[in-house]
Protein backbone atom coordinates (compact mmCIF):
# COMPACT_ATOMS: atom_id res chain seq x y z
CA UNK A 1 -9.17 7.16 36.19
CA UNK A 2 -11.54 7.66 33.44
CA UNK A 3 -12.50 4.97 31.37
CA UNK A 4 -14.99 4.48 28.26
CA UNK A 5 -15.60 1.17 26.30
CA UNK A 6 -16.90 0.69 22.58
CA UNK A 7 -18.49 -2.19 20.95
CA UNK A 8 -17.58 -3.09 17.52
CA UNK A 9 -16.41 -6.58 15.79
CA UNK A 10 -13.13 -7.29 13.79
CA UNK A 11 -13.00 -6.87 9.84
CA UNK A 12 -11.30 -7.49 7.44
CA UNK A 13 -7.71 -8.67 7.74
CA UNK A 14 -4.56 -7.77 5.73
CA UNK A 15 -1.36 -9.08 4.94
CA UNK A 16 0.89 -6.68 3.75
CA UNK A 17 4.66 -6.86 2.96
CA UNK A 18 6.86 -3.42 2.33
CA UNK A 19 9.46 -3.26 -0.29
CA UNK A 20 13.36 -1.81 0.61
CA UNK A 21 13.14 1.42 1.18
CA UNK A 22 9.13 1.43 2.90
CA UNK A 23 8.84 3.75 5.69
CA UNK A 24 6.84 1.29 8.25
CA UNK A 25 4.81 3.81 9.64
CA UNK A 26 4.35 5.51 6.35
CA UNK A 27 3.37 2.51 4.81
CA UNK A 28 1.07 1.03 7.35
CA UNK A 29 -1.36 4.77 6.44
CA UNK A 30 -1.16 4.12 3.36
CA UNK A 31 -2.58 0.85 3.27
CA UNK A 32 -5.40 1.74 5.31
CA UNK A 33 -6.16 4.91 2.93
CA UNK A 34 -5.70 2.56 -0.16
CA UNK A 35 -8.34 0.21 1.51
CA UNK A 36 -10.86 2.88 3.50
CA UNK A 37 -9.88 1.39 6.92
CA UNK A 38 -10.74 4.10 9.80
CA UNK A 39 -9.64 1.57 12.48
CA UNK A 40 -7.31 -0.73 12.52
CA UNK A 41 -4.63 -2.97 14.83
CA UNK A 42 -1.39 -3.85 14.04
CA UNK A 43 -1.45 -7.66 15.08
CA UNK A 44 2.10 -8.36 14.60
CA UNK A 45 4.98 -8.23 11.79
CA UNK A 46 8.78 -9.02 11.33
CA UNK A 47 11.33 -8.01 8.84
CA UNK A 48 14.52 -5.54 8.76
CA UNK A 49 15.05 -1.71 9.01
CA UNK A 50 17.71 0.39 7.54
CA UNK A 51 17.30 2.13 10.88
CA UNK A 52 14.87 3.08 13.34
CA UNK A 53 13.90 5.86 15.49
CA UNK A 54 12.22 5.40 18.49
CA UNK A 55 10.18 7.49 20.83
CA UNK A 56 10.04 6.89 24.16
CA UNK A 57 8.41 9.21 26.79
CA UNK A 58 9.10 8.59 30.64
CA UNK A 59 6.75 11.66 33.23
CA UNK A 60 6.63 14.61 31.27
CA UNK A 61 10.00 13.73 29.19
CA UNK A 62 10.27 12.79 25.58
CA UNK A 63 13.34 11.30 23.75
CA UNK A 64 14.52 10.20 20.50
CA UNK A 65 15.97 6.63 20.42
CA UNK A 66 18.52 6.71 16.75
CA UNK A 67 19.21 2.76 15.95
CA UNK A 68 22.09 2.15 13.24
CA UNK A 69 23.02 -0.54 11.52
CA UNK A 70 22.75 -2.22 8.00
CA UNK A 71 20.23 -4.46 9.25
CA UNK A 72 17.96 -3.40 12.06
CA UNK A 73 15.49 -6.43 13.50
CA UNK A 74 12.34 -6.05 13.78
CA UNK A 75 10.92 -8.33 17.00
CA UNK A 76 8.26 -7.63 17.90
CA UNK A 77 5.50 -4.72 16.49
CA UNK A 78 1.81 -3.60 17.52
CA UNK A 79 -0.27 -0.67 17.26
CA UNK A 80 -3.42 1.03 15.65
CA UNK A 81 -4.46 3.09 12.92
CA UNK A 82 -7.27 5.63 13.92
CA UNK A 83 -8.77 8.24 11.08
CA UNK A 84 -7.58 11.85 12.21
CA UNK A 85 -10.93 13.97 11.82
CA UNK A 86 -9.28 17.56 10.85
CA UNK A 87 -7.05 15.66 7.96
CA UNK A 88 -9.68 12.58 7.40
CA UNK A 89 -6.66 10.47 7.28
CA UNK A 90 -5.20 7.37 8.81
CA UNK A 91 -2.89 8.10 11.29
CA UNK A 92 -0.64 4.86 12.69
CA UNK A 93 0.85 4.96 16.42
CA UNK A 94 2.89 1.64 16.41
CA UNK A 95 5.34 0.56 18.97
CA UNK A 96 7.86 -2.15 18.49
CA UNK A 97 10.54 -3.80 19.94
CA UNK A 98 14.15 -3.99 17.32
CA UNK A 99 17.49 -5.13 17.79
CA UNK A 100 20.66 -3.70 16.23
CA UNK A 101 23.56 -5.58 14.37
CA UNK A 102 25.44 -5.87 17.54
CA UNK A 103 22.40 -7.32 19.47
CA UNK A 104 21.34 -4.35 21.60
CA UNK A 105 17.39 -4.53 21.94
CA UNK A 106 15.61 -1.08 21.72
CA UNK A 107 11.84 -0.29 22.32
CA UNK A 108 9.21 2.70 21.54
CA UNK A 109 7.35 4.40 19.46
CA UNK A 110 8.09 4.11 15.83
CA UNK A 111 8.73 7.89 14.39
CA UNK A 112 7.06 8.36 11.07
CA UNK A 113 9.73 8.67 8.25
CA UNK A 114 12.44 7.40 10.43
CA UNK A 115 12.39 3.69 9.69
CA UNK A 116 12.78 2.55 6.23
CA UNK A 117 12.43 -1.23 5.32
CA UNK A 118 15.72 -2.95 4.58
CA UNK A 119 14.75 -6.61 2.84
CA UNK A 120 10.79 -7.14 3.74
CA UNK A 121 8.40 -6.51 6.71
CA UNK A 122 5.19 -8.70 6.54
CA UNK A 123 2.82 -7.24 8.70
CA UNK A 124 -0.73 -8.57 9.74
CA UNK A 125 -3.21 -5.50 10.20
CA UNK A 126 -6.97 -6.17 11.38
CA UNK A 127 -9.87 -3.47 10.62
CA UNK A 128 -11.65 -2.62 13.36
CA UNK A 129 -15.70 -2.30 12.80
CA UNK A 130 -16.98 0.54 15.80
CA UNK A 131 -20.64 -0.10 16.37
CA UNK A 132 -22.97 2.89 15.48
């Protein structure tokens, strides 16, 4: 195992909520280019999806999760937001856990342009301060 810790502090802390039509992951970059937020966590959220596609890796195998319905729960969401040094833009890795119309519960990785807001997501995102 290989390990490495970093000292920082929390900063400042966002509420955000995305429109119909939002992509979550999308959305959640955006914010932190708007704001100039290198570092971030998700903290938590909860709101509805037109759909959602979810990654989920297992050894050396990768699928696609497709979730349908007209109103895909959002339960439970975390993640972070790191600054990608070749583009100098936030990039967001969030996972989440949704539920479809029918009540099947679904986890991953949420793919970036695959889950637009249906109603509202509020989300709770908390910059993260590295120390130099």
């Amino acid at each position: 195992m290989e390990a490495s810790l970093v000292s920082g502090k929390a900063g400042r802390v966002f509420t955000a909520r995305l429109l119909c039509n939002d992509d979550l992951v999308a959305s959640v970059e955006e914010l932190c280019a708007t704001h100039r937020i290198g570092h971030a966590f998700i903290k938590g959220g909860l709101g509805s999806l037109f759909r959602a596609q979810l990654e989920q890796s297992l050894d050396d195998r990768t699928r696609i999760i497709d979730v349908q319905g007209f109103a895909v729960e959002l339960l439970s969401i975390s993640g972070q937001v790191l600054t990608d040094a070749s583009r100098q833009r936030p990039v967001a890795s969030l996972y989440g856990i949704v539920a479809d119309n029918l009540g099947a519960v679904y986890a991953g990785k949420f793919v970036r342009g695959s889950a637009p807001t249906c109603i509202t997501i509020e989300l709770m995102v908390q910059e993260w301060l590295p120390c130099a």
